[in-house]
PDB file of N, CA and C in Angstrom:
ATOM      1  N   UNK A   1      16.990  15.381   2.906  1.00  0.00           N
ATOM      2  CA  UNK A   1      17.023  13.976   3.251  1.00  0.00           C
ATOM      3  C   UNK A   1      17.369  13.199   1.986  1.00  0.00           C
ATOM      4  N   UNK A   2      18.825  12.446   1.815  1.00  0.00           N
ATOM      5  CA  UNK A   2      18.974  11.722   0.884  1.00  0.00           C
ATOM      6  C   UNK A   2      18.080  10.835   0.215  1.00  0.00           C
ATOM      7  N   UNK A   3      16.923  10.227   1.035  1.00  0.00           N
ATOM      8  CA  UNK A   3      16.757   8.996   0.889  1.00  0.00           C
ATOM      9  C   UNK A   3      15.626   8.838   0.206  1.00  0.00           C
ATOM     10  N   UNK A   4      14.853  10.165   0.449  1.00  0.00           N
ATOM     11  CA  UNK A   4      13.474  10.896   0.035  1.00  0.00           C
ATOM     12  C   UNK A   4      12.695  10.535  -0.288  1.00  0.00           C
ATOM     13  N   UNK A   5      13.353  10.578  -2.173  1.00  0.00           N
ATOM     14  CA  UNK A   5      13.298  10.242  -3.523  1.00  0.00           C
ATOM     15  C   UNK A   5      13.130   8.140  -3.700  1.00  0.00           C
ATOM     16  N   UNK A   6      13.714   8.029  -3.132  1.00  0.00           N
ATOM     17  CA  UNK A   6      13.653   6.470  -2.915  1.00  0.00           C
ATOM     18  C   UNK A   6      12.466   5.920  -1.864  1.00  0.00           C
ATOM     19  N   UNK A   7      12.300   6.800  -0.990  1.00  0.00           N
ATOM     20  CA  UNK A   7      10.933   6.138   0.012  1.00  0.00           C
ATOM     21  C   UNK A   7       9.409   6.606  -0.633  1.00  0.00           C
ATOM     22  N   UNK A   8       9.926   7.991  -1.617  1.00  0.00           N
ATOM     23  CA  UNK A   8       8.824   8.222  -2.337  1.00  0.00           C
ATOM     24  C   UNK A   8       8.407   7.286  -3.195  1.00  0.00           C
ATOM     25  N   UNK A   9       9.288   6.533  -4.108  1.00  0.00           N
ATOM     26  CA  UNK A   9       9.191   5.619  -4.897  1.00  0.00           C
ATOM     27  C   UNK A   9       8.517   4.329  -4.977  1.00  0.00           C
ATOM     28  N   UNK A  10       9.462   3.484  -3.361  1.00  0.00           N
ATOM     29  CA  UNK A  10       9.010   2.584  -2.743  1.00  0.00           C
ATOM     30  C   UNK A  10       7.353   2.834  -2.074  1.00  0.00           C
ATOM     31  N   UNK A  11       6.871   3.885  -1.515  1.00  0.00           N
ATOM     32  CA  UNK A  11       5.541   4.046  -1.357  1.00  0.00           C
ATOM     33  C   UNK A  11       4.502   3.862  -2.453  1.00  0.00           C
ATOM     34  N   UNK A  12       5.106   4.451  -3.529  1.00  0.00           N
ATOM     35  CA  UNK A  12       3.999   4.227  -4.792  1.00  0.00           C
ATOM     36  C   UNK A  12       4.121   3.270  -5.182  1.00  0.00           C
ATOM     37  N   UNK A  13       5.221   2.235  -5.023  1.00  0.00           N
ATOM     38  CA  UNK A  13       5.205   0.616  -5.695  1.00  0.00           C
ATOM     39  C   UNK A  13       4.144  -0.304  -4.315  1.00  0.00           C
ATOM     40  N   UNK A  14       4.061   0.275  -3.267  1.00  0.00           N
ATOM     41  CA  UNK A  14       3.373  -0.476  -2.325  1.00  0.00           C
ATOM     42  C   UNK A  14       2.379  -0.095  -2.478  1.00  0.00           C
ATOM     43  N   UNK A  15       1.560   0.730  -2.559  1.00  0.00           N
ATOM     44  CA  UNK A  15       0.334   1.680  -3.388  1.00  0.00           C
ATOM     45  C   UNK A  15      -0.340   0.981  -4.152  1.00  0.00           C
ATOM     46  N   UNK A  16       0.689   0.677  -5.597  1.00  0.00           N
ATOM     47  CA  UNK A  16       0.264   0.549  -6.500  1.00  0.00           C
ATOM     48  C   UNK A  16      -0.374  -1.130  -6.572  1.00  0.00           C
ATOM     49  N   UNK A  17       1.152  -2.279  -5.941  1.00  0.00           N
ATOM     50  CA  UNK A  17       0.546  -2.970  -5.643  1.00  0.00           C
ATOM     51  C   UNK A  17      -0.405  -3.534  -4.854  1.00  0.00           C
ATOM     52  N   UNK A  18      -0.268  -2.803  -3.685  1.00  0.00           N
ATOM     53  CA  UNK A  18      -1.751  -2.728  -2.646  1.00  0.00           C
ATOM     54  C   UNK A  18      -3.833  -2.837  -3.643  1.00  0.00           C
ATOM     55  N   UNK A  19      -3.185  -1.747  -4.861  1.00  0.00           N
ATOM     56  CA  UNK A  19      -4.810  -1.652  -5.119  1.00  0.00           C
ATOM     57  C   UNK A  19      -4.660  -2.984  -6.227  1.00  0.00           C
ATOM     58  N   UNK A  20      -3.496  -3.622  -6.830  1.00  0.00           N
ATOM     59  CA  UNK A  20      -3.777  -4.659  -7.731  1.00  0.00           C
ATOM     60  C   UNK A  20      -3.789  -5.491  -7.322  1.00  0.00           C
ATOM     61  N   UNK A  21      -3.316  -5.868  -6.176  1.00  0.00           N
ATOM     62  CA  UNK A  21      -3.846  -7.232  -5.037  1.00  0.00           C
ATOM     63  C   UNK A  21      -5.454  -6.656  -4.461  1.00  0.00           C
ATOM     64  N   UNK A  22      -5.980  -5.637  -4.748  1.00  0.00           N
ATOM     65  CA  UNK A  22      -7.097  -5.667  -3.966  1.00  0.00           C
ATOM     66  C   UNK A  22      -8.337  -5.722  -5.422  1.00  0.00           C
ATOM     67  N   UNK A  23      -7.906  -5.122  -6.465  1.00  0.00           N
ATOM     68  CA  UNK A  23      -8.414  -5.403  -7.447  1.00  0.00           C
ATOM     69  C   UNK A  23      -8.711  -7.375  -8.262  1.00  0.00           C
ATOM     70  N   UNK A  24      -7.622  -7.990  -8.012  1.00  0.00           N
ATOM     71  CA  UNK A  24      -7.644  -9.277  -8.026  1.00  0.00           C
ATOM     72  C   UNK A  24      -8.330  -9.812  -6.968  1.00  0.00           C
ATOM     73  N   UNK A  25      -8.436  -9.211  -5.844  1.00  0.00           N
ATOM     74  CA  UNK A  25      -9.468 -10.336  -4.926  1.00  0.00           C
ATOM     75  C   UNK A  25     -10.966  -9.685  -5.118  1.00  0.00           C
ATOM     76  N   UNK A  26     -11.189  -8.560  -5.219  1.00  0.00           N
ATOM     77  CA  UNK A  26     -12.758  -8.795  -6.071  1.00  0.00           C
ATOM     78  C   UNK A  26     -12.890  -9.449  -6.936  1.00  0.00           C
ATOM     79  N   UNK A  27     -11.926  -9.784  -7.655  1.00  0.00           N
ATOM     80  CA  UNK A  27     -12.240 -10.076  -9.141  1.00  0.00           C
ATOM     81  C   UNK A  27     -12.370 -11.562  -9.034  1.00  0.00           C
ATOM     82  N   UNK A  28     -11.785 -12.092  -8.085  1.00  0.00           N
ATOM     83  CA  UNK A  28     -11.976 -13.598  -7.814  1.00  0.00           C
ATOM     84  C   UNK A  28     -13.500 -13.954  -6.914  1.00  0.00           C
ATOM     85  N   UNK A  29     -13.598 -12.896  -6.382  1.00  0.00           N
ATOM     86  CA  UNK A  29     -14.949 -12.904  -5.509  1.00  0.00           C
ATOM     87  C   UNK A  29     -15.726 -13.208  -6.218  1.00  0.00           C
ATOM     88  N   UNK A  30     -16.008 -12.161  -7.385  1.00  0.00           N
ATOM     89  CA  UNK A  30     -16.793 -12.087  -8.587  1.00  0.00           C
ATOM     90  C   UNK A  30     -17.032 -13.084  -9.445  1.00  0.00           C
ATOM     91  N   UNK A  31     -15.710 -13.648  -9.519  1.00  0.00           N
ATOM     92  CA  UNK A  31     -15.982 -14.898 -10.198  1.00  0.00           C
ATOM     93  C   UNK A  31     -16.460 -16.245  -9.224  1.00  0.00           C
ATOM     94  N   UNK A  32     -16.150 -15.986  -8.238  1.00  0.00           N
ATOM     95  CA  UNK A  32     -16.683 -17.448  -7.254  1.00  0.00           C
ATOM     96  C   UNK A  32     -18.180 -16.846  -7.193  1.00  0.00           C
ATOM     97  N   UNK A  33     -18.571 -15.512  -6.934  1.00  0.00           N
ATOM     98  CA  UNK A  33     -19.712 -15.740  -6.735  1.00  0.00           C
ATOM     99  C   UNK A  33     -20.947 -16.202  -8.260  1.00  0.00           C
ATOM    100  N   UNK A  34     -20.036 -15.560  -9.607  1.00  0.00           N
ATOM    101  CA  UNK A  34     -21.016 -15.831 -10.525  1.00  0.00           C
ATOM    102  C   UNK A  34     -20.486 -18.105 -10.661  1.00  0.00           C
ATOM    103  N   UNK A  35     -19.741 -18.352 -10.370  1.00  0.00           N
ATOM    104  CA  UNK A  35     -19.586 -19.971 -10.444  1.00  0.00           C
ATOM    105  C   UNK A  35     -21.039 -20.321  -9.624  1.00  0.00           C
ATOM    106  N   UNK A  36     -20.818 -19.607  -8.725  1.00  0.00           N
ATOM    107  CA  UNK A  36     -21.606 -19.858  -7.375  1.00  0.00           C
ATOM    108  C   UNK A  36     -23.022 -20.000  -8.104  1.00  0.00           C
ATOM    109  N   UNK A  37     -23.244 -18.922  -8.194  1.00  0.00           N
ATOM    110  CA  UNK A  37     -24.550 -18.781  -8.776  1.00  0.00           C
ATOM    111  C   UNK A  37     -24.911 -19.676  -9.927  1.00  0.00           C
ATOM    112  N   UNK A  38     -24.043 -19.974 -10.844  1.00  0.00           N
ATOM    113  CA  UNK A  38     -24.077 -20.670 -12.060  1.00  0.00           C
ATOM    114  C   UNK A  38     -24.827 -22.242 -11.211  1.00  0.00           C
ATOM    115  N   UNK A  39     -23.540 -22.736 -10.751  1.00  0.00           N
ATOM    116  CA  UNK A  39     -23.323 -24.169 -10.610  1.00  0.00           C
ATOM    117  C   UNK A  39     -23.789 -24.732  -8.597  1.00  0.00           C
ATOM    118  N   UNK A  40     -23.585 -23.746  -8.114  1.00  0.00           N
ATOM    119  CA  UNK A  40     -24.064 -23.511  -6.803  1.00  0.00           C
ATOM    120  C   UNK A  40     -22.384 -23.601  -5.946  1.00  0.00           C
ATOM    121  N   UNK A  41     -23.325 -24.071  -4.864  1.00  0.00           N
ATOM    122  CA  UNK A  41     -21.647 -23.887  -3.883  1.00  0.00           C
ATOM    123  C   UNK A  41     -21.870 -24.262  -2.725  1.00  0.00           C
ATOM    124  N   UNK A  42     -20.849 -24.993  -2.016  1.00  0.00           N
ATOM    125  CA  UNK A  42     -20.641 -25.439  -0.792  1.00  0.00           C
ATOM    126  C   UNK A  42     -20.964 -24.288   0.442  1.00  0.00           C
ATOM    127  N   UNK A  43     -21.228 -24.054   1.111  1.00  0.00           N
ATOM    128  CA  UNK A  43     -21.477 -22.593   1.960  1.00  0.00           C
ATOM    129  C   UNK A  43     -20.524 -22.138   2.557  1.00  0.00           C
ATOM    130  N   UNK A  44     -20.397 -23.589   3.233  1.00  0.00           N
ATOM    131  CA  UNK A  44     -19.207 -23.300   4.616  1.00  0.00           C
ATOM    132  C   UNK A  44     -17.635 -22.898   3.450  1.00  0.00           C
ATOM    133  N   UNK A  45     -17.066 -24.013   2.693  1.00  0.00           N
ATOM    134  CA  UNK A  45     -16.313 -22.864   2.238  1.00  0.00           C
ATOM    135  C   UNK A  45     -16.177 -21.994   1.542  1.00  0.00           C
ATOM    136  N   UNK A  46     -17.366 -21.707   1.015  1.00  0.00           N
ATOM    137  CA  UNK A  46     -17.545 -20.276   0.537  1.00  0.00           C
ATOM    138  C   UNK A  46     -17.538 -19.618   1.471  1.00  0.00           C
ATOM    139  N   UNK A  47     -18.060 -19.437   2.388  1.00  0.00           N
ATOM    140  CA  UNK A  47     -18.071 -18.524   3.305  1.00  0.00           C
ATOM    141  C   UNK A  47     -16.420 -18.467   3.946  1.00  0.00           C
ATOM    142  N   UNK A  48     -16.057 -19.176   4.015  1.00  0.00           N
ATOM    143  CA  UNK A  48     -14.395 -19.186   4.751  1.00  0.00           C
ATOM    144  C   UNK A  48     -13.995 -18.340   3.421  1.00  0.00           C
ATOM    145  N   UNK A  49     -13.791 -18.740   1.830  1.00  0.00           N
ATOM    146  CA  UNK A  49     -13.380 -18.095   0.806  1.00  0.00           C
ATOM    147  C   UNK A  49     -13.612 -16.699   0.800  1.00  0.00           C
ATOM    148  N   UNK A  50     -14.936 -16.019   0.651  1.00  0.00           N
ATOM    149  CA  UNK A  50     -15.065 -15.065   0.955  1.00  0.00           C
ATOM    150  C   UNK A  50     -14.717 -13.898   2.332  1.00  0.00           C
ATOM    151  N   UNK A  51     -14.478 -14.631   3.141  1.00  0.00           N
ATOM    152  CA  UNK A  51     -14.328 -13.798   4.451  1.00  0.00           C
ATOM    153  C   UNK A  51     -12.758 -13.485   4.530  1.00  0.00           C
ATOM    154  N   UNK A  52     -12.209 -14.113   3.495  1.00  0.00           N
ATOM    155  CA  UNK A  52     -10.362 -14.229   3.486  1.00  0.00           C
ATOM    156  C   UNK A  52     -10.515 -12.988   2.271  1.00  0.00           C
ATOM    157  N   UNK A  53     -11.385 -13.202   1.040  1.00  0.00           N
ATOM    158  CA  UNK A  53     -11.123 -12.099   0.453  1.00  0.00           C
ATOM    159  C   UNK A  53     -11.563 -10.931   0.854  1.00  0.00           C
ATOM    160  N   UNK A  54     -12.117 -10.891   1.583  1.00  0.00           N
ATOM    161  CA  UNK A  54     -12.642  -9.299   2.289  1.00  0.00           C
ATOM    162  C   UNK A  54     -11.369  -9.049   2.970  1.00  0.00           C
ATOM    163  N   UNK A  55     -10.874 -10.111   3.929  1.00  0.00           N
ATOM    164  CA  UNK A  55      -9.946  -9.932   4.745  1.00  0.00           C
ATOM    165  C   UNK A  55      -8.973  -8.601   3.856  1.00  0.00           C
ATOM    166  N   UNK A  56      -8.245  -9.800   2.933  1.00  0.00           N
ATOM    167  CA  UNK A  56      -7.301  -9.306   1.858  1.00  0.00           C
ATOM    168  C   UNK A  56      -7.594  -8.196   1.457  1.00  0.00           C
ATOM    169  N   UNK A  57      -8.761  -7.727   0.800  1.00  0.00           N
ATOM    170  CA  UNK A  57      -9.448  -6.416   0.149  1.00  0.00           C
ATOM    171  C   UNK A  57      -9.317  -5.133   1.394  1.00  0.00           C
ATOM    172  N   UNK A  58      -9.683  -5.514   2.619  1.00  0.00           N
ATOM    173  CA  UNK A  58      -9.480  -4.687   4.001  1.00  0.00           C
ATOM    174  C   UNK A  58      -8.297  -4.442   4.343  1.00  0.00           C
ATOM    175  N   UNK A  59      -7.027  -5.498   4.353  1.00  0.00           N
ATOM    176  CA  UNK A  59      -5.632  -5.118   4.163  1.00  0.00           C
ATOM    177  C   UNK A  59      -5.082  -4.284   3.393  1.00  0.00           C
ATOM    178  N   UNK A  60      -5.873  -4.275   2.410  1.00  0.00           N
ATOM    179  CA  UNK A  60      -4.961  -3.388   1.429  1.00  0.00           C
ATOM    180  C   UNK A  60      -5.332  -1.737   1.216  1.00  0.00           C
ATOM    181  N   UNK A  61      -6.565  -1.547   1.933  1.00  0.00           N
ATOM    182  CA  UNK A  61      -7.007  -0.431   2.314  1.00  0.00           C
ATOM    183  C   UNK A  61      -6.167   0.012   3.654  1.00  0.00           C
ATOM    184  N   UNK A  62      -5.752  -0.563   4.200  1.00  0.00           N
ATOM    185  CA  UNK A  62      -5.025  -0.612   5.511  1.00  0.00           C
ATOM    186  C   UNK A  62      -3.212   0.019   5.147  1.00  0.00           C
ATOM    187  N   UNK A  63      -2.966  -1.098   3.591  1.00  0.00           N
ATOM    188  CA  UNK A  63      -1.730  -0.052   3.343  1.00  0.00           C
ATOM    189  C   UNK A  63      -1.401   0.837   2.997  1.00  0.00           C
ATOM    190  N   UNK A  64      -2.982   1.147   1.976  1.00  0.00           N
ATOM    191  CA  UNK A  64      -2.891   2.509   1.642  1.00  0.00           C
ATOM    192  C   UNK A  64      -2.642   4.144   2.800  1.00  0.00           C
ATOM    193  N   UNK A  65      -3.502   3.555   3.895  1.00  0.00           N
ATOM    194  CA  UNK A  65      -3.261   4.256   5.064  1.00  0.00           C
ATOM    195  C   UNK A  65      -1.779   4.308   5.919  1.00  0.00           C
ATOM    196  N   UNK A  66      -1.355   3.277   6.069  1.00  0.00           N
ATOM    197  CA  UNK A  66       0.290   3.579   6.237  1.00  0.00           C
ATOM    198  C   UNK A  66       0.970   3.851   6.054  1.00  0.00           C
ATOM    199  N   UNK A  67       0.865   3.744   4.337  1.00  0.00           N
ATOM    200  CA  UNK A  67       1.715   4.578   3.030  1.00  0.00           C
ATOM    201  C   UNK A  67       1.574   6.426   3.582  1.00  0.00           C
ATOM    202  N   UNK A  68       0.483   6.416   3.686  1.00  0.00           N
ATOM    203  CA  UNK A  68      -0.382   7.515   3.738  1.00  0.00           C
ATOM    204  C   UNK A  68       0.883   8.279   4.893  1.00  0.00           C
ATOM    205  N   UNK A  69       1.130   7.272   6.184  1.00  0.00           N
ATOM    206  CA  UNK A  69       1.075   7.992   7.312  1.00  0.00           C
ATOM    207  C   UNK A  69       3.092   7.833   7.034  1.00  0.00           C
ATOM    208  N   UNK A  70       3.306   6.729   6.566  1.00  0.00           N
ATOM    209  CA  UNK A  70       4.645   6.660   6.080  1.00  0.00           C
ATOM    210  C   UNK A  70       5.103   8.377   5.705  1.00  0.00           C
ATOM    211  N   UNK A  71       4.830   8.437   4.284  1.00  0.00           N
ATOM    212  CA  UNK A  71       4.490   9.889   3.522  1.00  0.00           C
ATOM    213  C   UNK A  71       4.643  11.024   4.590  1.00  0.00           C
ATOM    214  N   UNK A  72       3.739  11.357   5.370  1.00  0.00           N
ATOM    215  CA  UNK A  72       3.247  12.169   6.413  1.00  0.00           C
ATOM    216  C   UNK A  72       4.511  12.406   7.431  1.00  0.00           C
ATOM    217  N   UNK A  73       5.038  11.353   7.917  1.00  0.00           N
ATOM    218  CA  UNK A  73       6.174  11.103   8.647  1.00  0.00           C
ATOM    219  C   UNK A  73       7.549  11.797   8.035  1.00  0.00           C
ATOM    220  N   UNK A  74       7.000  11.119   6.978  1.00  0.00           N
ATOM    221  CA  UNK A  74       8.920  11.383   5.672  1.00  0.00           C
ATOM    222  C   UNK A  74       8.917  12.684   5.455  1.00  0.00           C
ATOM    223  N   UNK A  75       7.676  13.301   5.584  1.00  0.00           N
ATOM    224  CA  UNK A  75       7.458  15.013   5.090  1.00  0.00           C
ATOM    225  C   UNK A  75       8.194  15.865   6.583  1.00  0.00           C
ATOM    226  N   UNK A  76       7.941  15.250   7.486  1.00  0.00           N
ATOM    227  CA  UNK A  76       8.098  15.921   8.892  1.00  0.00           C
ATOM    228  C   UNK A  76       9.689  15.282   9.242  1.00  0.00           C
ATOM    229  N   UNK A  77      10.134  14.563   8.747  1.00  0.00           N
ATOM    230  CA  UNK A  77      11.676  14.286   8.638  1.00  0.00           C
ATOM    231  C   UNK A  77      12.086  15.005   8.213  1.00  0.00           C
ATOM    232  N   UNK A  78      11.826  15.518   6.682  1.00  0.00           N
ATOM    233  CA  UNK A  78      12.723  15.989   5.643  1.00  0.00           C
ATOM    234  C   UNK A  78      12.491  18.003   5.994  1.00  0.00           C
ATOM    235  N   UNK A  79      11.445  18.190   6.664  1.00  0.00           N
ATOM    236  CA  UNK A  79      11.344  19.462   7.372  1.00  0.00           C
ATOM    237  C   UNK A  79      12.121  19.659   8.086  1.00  0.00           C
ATOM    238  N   UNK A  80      13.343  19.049   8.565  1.00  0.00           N
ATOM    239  CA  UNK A  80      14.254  19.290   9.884  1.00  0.00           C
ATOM    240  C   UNK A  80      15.698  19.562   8.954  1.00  0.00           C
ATOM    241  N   UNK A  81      15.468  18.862   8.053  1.00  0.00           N
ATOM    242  CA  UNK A  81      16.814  19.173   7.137  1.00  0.00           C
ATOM    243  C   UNK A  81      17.475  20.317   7.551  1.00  0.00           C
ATOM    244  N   UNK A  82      17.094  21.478   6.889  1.00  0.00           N
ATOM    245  CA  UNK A  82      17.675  22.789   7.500  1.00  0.00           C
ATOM    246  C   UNK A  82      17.910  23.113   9.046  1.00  0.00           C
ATOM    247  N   UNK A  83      17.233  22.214  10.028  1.00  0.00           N
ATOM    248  CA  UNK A  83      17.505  22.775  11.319  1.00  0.00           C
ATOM    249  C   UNK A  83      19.132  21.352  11.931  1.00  0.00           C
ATOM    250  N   UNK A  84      19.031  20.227  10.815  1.00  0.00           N
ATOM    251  CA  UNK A  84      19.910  19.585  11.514  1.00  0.00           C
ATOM    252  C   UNK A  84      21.560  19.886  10.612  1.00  0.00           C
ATOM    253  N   UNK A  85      21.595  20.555   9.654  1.00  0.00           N
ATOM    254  CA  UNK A  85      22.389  20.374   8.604  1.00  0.00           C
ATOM    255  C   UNK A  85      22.543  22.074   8.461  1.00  0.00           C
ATOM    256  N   UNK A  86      23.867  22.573   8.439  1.00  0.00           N
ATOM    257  CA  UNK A  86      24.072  23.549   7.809  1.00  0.00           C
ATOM    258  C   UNK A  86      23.824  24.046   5.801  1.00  0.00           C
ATOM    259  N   UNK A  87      23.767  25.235   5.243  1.00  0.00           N
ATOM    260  CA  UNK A  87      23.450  25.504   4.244  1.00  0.00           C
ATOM    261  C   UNK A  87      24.430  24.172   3.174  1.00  0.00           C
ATOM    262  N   UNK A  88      25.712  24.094   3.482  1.00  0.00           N
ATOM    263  CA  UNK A  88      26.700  23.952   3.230  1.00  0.00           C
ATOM    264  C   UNK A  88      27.130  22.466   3.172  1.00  0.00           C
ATOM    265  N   UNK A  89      26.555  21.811   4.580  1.00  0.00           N
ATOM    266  CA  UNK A  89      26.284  20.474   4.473  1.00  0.00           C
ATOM    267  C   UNK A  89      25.340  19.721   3.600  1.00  0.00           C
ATOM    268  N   UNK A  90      24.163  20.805   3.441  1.00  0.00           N
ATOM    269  CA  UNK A  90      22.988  20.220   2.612  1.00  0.00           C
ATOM    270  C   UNK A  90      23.565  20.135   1.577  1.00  0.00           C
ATOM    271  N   UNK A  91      24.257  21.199   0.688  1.00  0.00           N
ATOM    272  CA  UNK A  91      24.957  21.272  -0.112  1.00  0.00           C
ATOM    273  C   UNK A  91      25.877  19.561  -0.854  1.00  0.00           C
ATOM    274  N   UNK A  92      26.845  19.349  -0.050  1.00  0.00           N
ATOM    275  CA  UNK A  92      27.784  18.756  -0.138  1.00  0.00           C
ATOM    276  C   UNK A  92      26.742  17.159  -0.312  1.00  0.00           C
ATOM    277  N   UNK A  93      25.921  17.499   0.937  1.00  0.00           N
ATOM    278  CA  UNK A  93      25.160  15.953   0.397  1.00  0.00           C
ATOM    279  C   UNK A  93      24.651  15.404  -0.640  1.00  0.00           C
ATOM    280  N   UNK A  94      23.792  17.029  -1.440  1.00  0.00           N
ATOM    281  CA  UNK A  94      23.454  16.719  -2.759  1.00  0.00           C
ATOM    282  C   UNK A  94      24.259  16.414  -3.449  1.00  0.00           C
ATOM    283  N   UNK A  95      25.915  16.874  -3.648  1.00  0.00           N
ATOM    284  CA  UNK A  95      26.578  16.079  -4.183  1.00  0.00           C
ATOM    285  C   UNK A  95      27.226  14.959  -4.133  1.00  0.00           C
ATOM    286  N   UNK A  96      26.632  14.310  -3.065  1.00  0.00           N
ATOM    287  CA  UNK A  96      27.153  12.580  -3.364  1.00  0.00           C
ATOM    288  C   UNK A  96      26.534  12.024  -3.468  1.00  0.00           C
TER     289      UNK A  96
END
């Protein structure tokens, strides 16, 4: 499968950014909640604030799993290679 190498790629850049968008919304949590604690806080939108960063933090556990199943898929594509492509064709593809 030509394309492989490139969906492998693109998975680990969605990966990667998946856990640094999920790493930044704890980290904002963390900080609203120590403000919170410091200086106090409105409830209601804290509570809306927080329930968006869980949201966000739960999404991104969510792409890791698609990536996951993406991956899983691309493996069971690229297994057919030999049954859709002669020795010869595979061949010729690697060279372009």
């Amino acid at each position: 499968m030509e394309t492989q190498a490139e969906i492998i790629s693109n998975l680990k850049n969605l990966k990667y950014y998946a856990a640094n968008i999920e790493k930044l919304a704890n980290q904002q949590f963390e900080l609203d909640y120590k403000r919170g604690a410091e200086k106090g806080i409105n409830t209601s939108p804290g509570s809306v604030r927080w329930d968006a960063l869980g949201a966000i933090v739960a999404a991104c556990s969510w792409i890791g799993a698609y990536c996951g199943n993406i991956n899983a898929n691309m493996l069971a594509a690229v297994s057919q290679d030999k049954l859709l492509y002669t020795e010869e064709e595979l061949a010729e593809a690697k060279e372009e």
